[in-house]
N, C-alpha and C. Protein backbone atom coordinates (compact mmCIF):
# COMPACT_ATOMS: atom_id res chain seq x y z
N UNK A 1 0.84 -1.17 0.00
CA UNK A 1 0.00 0.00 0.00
C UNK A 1 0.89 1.24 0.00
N UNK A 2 0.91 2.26 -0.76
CA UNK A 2 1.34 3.57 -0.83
C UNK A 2 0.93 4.51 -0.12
N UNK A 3 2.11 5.13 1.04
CA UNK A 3 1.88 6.06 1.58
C UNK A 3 1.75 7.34 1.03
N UNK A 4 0.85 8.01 1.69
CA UNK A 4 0.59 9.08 1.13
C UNK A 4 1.53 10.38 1.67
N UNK A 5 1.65 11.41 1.03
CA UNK A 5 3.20 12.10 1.45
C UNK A 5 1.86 13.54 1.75
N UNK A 6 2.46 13.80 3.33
CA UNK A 6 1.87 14.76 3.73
C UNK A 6 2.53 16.49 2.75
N UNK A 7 1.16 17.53 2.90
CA UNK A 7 0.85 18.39 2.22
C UNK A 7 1.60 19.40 2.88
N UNK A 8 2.18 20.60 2.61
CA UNK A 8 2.11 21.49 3.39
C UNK A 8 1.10 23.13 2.74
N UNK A 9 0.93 23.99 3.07
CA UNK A 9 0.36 24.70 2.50
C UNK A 9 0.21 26.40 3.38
N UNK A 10 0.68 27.58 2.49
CA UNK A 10 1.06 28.39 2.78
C UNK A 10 -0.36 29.72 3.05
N UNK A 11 -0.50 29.99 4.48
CA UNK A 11 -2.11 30.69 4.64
C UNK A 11 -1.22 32.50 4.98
N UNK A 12 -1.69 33.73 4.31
CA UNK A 12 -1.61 34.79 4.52
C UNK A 12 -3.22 35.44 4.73
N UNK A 13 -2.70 35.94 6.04
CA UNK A 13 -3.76 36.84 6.51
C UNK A 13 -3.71 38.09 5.72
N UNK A 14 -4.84 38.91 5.51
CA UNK A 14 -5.22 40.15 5.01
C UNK A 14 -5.88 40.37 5.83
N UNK A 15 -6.39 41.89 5.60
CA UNK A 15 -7.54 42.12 6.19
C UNK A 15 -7.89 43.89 5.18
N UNK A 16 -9.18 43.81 5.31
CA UNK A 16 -9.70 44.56 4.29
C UNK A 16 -9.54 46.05 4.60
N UNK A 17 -9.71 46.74 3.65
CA UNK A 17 -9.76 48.46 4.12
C UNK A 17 -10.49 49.07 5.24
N UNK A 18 -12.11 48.07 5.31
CA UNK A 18 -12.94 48.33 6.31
C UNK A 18 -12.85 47.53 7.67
N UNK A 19 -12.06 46.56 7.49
CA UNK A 19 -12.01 45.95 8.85
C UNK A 19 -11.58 46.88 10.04
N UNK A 20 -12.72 46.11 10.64
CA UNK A 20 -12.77 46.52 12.50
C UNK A 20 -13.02 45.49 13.71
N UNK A 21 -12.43 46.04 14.95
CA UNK A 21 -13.10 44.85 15.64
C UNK A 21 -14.13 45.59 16.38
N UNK A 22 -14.85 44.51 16.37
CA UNK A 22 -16.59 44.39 17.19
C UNK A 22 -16.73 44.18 18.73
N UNK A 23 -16.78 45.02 19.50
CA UNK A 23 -16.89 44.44 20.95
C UNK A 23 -18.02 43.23 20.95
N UNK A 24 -17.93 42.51 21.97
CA UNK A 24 -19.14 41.55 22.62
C UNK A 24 -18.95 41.28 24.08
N UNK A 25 -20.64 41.97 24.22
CA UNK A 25 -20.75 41.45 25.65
C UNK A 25 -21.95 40.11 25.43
N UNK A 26 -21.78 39.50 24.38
CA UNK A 26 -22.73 38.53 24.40
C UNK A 26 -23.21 38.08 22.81
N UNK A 27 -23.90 37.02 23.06
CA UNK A 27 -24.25 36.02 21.48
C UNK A 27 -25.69 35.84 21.88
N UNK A 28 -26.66 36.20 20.35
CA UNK A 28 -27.71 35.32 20.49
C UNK A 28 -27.96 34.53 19.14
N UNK A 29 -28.78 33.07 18.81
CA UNK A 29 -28.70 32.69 17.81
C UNK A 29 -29.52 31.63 17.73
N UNK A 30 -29.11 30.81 16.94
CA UNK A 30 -29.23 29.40 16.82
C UNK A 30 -29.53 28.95 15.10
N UNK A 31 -29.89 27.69 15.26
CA UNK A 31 -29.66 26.88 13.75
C UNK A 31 -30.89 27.13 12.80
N UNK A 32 -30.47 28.00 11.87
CA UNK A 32 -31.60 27.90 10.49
C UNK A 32 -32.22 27.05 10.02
N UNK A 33 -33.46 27.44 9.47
CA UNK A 33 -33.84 26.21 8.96
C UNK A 33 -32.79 25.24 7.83
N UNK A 34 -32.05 25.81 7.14
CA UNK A 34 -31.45 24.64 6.12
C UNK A 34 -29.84 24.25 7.10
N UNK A 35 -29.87 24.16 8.35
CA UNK A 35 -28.91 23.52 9.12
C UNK A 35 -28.00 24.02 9.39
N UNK A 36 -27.28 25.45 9.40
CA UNK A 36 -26.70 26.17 10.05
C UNK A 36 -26.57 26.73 11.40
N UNK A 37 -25.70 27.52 11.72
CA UNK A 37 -25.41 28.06 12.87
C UNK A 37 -25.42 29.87 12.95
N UNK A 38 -26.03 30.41 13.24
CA UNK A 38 -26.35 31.89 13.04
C UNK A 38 -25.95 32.25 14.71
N UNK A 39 -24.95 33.17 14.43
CA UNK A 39 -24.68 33.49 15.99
C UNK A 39 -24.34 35.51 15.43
N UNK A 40 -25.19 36.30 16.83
CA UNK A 40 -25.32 37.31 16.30
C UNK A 40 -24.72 37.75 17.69
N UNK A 41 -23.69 38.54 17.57
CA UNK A 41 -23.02 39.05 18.62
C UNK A 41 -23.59 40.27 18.79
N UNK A 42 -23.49 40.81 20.30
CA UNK A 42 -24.52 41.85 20.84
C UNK A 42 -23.31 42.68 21.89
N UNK A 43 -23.77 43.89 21.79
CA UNK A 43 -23.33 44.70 23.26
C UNK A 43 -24.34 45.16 24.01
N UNK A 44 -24.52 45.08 25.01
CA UNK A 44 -25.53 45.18 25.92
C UNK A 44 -25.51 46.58 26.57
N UNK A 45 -26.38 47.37 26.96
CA UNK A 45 -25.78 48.70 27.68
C UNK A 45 -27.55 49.63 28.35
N UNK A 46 -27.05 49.94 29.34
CA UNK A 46 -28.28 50.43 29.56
C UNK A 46 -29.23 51.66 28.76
N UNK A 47 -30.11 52.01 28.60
CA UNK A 47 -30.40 52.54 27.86
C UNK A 47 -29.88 54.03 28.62
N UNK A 48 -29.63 55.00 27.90
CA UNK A 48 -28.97 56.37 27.83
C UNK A 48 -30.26 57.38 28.18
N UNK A 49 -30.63 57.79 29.18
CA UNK A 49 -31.54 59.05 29.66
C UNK A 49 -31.92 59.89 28.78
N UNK A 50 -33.53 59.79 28.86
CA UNK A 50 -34.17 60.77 27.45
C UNK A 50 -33.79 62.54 28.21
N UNK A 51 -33.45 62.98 29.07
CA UNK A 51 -32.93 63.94 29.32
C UNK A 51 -32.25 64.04 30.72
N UNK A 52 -31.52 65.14 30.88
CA UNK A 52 -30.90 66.01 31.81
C UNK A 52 -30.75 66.87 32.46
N UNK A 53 -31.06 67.69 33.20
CA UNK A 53 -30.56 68.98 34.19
C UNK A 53 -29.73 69.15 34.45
N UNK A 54 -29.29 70.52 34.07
CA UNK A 54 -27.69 70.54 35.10
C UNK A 54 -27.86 71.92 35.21
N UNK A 55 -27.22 71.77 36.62
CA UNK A 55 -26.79 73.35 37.44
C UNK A 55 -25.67 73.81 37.33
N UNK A 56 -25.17 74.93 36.74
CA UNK A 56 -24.58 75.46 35.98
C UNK A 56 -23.49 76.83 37.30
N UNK A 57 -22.31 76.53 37.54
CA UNK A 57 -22.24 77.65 38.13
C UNK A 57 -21.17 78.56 37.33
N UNK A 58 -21.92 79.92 37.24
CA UNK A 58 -21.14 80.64 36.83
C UNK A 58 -19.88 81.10 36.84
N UNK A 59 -19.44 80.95 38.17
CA UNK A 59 -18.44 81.47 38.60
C UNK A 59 -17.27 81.16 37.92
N UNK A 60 -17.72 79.61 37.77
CA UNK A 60 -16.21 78.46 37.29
C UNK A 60 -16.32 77.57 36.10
N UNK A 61 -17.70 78.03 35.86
CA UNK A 61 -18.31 77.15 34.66
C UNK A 61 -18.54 75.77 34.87
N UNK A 62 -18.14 75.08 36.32
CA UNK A 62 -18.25 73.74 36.50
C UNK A 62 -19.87 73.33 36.81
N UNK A 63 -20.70 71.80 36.37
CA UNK A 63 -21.73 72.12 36.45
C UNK A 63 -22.12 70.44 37.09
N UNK A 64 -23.46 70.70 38.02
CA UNK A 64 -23.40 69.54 38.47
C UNK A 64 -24.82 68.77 37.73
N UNK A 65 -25.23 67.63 37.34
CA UNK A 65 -26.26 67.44 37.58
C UNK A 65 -27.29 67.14 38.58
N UNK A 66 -28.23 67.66 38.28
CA UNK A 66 -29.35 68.07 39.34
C UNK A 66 -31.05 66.87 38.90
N UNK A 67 -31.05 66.60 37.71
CA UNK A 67 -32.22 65.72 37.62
C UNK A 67 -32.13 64.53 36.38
N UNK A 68 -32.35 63.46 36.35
CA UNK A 68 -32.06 63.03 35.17
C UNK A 68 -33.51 61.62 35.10
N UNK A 69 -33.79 61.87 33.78
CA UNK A 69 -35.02 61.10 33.69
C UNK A 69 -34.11 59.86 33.06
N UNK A 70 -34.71 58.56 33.03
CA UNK A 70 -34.21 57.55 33.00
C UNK A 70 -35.43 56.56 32.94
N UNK A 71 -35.00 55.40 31.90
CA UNK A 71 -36.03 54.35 31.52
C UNK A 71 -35.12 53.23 32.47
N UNK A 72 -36.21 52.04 33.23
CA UNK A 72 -35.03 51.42 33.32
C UNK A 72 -34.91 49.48 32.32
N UNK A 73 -34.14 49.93 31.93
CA UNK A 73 -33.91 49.04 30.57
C UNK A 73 -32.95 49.11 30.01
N UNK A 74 -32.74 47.67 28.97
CA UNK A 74 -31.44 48.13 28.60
C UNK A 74 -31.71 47.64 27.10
N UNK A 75 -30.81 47.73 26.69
CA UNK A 75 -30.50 47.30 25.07
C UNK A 75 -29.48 46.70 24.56
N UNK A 76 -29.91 45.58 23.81
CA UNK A 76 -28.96 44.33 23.14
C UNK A 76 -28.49 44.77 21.80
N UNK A 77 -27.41 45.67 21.45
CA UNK A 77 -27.54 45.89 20.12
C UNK A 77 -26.46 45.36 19.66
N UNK A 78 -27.44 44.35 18.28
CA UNK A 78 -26.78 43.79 17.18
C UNK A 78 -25.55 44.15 16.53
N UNK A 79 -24.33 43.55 16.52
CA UNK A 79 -23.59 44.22 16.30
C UNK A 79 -23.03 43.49 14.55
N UNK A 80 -23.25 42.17 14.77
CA UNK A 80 -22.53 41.04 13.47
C UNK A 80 -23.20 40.16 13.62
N UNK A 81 -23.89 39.45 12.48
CA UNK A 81 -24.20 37.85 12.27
C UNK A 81 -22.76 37.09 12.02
N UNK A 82 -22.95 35.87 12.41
CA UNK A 82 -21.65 34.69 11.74
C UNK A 82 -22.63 34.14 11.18
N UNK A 83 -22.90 33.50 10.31
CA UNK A 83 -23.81 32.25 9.45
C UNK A 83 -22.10 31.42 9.21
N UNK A 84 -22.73 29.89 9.77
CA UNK A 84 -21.49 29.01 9.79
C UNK A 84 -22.29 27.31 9.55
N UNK A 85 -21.58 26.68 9.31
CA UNK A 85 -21.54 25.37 9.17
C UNK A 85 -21.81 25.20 11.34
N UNK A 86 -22.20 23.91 11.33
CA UNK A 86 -22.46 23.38 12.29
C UNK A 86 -20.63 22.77 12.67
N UNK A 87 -20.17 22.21 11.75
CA UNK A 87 -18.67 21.70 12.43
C UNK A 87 -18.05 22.92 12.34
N UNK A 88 -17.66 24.12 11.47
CA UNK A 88 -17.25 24.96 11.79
C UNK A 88 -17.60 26.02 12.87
N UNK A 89 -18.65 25.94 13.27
CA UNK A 89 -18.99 26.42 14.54
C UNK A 89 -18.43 25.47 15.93
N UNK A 90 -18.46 24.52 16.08
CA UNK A 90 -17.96 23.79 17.02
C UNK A 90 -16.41 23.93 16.78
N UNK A 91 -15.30 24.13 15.70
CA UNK A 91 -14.30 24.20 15.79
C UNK A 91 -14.05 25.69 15.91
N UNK A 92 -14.51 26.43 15.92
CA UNK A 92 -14.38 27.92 16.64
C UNK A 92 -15.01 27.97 17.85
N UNK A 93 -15.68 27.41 18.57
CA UNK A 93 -16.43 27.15 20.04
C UNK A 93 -15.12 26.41 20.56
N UNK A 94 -14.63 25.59 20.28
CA UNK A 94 -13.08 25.11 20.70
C UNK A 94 -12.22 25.83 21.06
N UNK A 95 -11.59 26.42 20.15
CA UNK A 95 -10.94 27.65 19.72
C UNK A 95 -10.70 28.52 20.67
N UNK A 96 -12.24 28.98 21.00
CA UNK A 96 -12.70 30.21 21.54
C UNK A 96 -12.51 29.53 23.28
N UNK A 97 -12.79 28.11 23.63
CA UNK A 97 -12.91 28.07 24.73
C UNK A 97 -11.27 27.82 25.45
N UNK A 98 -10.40 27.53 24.18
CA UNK A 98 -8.74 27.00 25.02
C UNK A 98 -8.23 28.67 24.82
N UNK A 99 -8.72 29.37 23.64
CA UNK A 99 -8.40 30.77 24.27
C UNK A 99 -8.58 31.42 25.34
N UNK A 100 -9.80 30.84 25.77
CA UNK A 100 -10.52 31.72 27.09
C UNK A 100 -9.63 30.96 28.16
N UNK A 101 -9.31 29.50 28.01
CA UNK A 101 -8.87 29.08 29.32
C UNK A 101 -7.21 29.26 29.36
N UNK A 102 -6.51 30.17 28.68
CA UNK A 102 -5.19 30.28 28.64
C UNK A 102 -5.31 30.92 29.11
N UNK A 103 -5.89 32.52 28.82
CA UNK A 103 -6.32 33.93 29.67
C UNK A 103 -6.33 34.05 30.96
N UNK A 104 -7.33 32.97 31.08
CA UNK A 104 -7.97 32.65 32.50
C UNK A 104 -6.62 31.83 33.21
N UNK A 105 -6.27 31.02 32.71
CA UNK A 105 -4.70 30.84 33.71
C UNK A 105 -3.63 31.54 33.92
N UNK A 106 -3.89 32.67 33.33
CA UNK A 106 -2.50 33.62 33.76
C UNK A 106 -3.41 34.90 34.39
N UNK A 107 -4.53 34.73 34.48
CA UNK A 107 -4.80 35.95 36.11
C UNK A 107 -4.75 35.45 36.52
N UNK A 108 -4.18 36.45 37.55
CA UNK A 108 -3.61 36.37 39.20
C UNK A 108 -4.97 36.66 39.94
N UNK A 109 -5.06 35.36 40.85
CA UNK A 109 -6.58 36.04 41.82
C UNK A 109 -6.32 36.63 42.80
N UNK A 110 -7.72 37.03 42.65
CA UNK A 110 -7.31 38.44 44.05
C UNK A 110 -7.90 37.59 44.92
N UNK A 111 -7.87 38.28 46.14
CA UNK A 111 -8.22 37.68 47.17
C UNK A 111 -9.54 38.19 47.70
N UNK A 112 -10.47 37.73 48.09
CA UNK A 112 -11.62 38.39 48.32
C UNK A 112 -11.37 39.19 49.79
């Protein structure tokens, strides 16, 4: 039987004129109907006060606030879809989790 002679093969990263990175404080998603993986990364943040007061002092121009209206709620905003294969999602869920646990072994804990 003939062995087969391993491949090697040469990968260069680019990255486009518009590339950016995306914060995430979070994923929501799940599998399409034709068998995919749709994961839509989110930042979460409270919602921002439909207004303000502020007391104003002349003297120094420094000003404090004095009233602030406020909803209390927050907001998940959409930031990126991934649309992925089901094994390529599990091999970036991998990925993502020996990254997280390398991180996580080099903080130092505090002490409560």
């Amino acid at each position: 039987m003939e062995k087969l002679q391993k491949k090697h093969v040469s990968i260069k990263y680019q990255k486009p004129s518009d590339y950016k990175i995306i914060p995430a404080t979070g994923a929501h998603g799940g599998t399409t109907p034709q068998g995919e993986i749709l994961c839509n990364f989110y930042v979460e943040y409270q919602v921002p006060p439909d207004s303000i007061k502020l007391e104003i002092n002349p003297a120094d121009g420094t000003s404090e606030e004095i009233e602030k209206v406020v909803k209390d709620s927050y907001i998940r905003e959409l930031n990126v879809g991934v649309l992925m294969r089901p094994d390529i999602a599990k091999s970036i869920g991998e990925w993502l989790i020996k990254q997280a646990n390398a991180v996580i072994g080099k903080i130092p804990k505090l002490d409560s």
